[in-house]
Every structure is written in structure tokens, then in C-alpha cells.
N, C-alpha and C. Protein backbone atom coordinates (compact mmCIF):
# COMPACT_ATOMS: atom_id res chain seq x y z
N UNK A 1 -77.99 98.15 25.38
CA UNK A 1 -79.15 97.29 25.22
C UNK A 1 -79.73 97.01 26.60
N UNK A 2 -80.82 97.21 26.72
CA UNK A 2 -81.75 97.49 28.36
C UNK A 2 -81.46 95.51 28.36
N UNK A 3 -81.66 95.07 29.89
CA UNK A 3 -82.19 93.48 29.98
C UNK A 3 -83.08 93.45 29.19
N UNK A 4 -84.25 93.83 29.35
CA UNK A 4 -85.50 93.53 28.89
C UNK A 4 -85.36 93.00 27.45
N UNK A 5 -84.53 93.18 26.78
CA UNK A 5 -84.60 93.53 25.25
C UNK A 5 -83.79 92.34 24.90
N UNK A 6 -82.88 92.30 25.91
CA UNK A 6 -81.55 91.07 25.84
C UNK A 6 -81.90 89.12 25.57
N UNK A 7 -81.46 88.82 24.70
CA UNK A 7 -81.82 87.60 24.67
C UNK A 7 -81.24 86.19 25.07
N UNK A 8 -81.41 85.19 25.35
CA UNK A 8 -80.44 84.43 25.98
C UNK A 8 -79.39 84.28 25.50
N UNK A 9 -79.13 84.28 24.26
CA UNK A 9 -77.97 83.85 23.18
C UNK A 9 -77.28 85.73 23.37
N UNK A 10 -77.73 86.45 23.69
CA UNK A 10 -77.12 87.72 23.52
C UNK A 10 -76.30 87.45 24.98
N UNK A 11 -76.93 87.34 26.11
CA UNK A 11 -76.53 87.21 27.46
C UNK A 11 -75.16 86.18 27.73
N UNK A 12 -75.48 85.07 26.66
CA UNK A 12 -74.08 83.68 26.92
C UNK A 12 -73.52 84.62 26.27
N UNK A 13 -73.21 85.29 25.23
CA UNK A 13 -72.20 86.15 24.21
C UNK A 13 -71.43 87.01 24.99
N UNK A 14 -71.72 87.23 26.15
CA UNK A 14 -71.53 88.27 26.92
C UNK A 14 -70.10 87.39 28.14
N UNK A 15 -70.20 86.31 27.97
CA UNK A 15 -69.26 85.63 29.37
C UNK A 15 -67.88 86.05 29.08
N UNK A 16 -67.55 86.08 27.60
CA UNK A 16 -66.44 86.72 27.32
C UNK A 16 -65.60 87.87 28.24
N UNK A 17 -66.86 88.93 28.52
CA UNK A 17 -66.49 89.95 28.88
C UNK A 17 -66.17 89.78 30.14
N UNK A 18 -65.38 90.98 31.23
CA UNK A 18 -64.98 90.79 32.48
C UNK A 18 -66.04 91.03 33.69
N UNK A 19 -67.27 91.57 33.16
CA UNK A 19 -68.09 91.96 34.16
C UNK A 19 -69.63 91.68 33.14
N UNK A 20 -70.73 91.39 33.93
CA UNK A 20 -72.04 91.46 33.64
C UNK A 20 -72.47 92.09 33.21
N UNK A 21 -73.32 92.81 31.68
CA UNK A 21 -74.25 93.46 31.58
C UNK A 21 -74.98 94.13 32.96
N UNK A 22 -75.01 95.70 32.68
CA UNK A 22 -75.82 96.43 33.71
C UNK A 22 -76.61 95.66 33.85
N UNK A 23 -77.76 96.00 35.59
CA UNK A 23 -79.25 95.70 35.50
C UNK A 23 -79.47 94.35 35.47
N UNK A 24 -78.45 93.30 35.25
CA UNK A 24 -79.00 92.38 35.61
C UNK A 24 -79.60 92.06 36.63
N UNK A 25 -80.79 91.03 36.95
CA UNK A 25 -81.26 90.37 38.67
C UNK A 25 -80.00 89.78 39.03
N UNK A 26 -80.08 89.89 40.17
CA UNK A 26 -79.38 88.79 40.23
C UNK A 26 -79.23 87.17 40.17
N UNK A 27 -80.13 86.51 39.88
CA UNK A 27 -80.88 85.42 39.21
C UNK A 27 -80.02 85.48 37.74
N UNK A 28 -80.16 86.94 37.17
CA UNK A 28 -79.50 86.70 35.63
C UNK A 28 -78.07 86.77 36.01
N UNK A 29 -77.63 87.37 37.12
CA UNK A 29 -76.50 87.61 37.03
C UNK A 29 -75.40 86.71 37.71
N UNK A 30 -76.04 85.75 38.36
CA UNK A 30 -75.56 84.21 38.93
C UNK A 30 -75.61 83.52 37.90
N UNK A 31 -76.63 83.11 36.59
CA UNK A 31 -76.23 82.46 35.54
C UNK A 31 -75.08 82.61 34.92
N UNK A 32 -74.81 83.91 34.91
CA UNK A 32 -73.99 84.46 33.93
C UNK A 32 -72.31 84.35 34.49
N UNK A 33 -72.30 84.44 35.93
CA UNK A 33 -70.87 83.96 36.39
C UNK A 33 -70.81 82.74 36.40
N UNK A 34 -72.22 81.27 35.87
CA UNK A 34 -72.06 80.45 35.92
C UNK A 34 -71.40 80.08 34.60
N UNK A 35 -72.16 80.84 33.64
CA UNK A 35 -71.55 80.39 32.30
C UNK A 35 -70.14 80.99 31.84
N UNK A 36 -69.54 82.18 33.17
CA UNK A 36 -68.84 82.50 32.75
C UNK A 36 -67.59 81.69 33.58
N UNK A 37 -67.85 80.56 34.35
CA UNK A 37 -67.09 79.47 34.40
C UNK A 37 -67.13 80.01 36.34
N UNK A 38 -67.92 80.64 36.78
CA UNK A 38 -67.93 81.00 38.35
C UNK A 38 -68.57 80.62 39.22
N UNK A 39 -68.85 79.24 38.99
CA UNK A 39 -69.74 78.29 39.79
C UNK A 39 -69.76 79.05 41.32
N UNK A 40 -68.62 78.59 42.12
CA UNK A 40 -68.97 79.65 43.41
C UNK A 40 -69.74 80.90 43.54
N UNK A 41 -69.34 81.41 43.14
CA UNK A 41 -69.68 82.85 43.20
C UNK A 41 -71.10 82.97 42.80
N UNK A 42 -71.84 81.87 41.56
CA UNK A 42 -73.03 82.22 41.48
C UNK A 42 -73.75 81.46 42.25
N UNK A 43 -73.36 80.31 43.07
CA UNK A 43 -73.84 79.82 44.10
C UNK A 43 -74.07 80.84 45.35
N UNK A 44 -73.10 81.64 45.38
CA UNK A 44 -72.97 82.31 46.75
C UNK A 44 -74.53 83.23 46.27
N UNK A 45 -74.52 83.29 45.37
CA UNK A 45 -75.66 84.58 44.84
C UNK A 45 -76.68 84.16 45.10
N UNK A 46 -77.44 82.74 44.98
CA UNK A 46 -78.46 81.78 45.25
C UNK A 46 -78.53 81.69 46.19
N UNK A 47 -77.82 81.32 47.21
CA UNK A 47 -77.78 80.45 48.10
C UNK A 47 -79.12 80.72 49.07
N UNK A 48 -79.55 81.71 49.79
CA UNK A 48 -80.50 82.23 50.55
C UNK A 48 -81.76 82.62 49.91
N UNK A 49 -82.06 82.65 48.63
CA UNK A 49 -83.09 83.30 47.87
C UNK A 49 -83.92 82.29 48.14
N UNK A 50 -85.49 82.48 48.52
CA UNK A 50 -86.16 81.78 48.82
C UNK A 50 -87.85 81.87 47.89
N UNK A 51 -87.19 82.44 46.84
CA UNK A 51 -88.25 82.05 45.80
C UNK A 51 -88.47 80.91 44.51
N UNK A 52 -89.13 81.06 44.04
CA UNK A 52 -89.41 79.56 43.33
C UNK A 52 -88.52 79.61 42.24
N UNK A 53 -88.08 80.30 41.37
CA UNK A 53 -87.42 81.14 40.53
C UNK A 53 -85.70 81.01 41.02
N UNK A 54 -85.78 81.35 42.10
CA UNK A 54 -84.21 81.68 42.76
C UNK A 54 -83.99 79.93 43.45
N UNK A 55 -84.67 78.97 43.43
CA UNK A 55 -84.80 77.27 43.76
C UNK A 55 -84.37 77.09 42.50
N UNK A 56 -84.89 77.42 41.51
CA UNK A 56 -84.94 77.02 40.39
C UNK A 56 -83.31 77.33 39.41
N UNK A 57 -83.11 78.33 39.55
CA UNK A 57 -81.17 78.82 39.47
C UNK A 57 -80.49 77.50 40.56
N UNK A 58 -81.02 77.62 41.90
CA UNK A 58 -80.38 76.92 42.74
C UNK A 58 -80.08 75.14 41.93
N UNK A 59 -81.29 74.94 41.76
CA UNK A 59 -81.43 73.47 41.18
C UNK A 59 -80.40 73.32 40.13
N UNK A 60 -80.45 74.10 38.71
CA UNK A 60 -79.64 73.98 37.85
C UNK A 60 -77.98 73.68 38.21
N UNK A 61 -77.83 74.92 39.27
CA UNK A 61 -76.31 74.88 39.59
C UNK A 61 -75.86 73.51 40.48
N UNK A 62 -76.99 72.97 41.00
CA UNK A 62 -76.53 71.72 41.75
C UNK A 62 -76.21 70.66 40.26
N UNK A 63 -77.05 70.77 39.86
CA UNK A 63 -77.06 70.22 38.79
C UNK A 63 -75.45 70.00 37.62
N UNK A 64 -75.05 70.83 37.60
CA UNK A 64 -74.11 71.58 37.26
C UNK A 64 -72.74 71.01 37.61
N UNK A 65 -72.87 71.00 38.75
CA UNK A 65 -72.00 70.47 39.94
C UNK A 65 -71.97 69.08 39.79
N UNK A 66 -73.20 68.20 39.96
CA UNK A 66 -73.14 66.96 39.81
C UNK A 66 -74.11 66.40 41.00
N UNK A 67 -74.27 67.04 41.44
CA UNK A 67 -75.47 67.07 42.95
C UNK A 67 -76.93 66.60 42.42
N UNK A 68 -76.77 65.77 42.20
CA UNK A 68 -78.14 65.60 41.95
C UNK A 68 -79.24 64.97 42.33
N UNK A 69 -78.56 64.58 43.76
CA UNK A 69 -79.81 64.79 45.18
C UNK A 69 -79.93 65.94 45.63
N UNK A 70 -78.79 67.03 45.91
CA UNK A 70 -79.24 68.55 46.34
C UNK A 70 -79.74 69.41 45.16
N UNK A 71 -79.55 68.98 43.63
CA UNK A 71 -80.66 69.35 43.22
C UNK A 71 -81.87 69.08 43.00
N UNK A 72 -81.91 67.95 43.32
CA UNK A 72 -83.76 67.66 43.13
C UNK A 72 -84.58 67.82 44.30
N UNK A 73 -83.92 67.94 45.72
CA UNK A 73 -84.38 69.28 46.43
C UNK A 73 -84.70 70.37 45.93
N UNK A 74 -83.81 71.17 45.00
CA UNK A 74 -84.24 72.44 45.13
C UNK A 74 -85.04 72.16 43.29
N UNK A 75 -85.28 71.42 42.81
CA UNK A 75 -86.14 71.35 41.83
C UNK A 75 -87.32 71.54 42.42
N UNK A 76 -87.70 70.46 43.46
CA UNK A 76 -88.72 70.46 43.94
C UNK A 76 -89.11 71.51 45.24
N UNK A 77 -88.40 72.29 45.26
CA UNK A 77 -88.56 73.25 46.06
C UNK A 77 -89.50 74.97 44.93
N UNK A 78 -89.39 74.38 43.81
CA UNK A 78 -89.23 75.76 42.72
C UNK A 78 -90.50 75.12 42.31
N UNK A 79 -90.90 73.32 42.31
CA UNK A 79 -92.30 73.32 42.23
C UNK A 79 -92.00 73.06 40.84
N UNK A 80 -90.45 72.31 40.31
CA UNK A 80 -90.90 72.13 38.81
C UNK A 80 -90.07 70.50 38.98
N UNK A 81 -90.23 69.70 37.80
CA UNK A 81 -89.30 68.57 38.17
C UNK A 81 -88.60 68.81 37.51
N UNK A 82 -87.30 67.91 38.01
CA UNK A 82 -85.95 67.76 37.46
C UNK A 82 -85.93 67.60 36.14
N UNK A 83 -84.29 68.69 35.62
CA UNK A 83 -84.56 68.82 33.87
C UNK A 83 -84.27 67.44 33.71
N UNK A 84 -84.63 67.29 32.32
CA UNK A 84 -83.55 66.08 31.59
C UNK A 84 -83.25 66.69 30.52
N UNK A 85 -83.00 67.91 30.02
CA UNK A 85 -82.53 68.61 29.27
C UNK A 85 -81.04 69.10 29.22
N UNK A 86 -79.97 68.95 28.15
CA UNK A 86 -78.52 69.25 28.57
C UNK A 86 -78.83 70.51 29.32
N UNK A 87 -77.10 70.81 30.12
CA UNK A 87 -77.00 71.64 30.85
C UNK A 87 -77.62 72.78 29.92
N UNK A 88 -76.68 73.52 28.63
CA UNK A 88 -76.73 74.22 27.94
C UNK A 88 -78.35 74.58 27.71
N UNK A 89 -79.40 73.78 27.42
CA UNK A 89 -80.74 73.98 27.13
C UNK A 89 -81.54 74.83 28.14
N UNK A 90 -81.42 73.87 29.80
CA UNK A 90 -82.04 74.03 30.82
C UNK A 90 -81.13 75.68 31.05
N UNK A 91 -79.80 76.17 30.97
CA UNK A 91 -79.60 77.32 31.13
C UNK A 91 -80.39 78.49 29.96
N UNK A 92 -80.51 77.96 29.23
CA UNK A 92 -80.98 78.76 27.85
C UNK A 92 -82.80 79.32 28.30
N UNK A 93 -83.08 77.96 28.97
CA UNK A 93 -84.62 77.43 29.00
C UNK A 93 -85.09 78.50 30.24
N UNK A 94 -84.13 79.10 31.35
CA UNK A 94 -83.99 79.59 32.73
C UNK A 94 -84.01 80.94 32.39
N UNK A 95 -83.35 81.16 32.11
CA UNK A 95 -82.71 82.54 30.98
C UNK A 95 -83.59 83.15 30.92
N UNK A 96 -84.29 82.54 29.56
CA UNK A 96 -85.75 83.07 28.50
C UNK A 96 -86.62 83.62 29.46
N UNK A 97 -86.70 82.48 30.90
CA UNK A 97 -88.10 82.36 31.79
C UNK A 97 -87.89 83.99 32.40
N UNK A 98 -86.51 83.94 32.91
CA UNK A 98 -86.28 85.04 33.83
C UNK A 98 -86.02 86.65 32.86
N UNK A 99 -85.74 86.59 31.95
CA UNK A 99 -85.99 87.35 31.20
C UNK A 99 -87.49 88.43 30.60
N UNK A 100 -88.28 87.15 30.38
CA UNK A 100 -89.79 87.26 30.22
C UNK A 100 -90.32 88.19 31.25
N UNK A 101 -89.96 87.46 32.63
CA UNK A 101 -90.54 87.94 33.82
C UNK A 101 -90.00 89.13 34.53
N UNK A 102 -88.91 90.18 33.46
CA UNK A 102 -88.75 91.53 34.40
C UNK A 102 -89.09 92.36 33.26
């Protein structure tokens, strides 16, 4: 199944497994070690990306964490405000966006 085609609920289905769906961005593919319980690691993936999109992963995972002065930096760095949506939604909600857009 190409990304393109992949849906958010197909993508969480996937944490099970030991490795990522091909082709992910890496944007999808930092969610996905997030949901697959790899907070570091998908931080490390964020960390330098300096687009609104890649703020916007950043924000969630602060979020995530419990940071929620270093994420509303990077909320407002992505140019959107802070969710008030459960974690689960705002990942679902990120997903869809970044999905749409490759």
C-alpha cells in the first residue's frame, strides 16, 4: 500500500510492527515511533526541521511529554495554536494533514 493511499487509522495499525511502512516522510515517520512508544527517537527526527509542518510534529511531541511551554513555542512557531484536542485526536488530526500533503 503506497503512503499516499494510507490512512491514519491504517498508519497507528502499523506500531505493532518492528519497523515503519516504506516511504514514509519523515514527519510520518517520527509520529509513528511516537505512537510506537519512541518518544526520543521521534524527537531526534524533529528536532532541526525548520518548517511549519515539522514545528507542528515538534509541538505535539512536547506536548506529549508534558512541555507545555516548549510546546506552545513550537505551536506558535508552525503558526497554529495550541491543540486542546486529546493526544490521540491531535495525532490522528497531524497524520491526515501530512498525508494529504505528499
Amino acid at each position: 500500500m503506497g503512503v499516499q493511499r494510507m490512512t491514519a487509522e491504517e498508519l497507528r495499525a502499523t506500531r505493532e510492527d518492528a519497523a515503519p511502512p516504506a516511504a514514509l516522510s519523515n514527519l510520518l515517520e517520527a509520529l509513528w515511533w511516537e505512537a510506537h512508544g519512541e518518544w526520543d527517537r521521534a524527537h531526534r527526527m524533529v528536532d532541526d526541521l525548520a518548517t511549519p509542518d515539522g514545528a507542528w510534529v515538534h509541538a505535539y511531541l512536547h506536548r506529549v511529554e508534558g512541555d507545555l511551554g516548549n510546546s506552545g513555542y513550537w505551536y506558535r512557531q508552525a503558526g497554529r495554536p495550541a491543540s486542546r484536542a486529546s493526544l490521540q485526536e491531535e495525532w490522528t488530526e497531524i497524520v491526515e494533514a501530512l498525508l494529504r500533503a505528499e
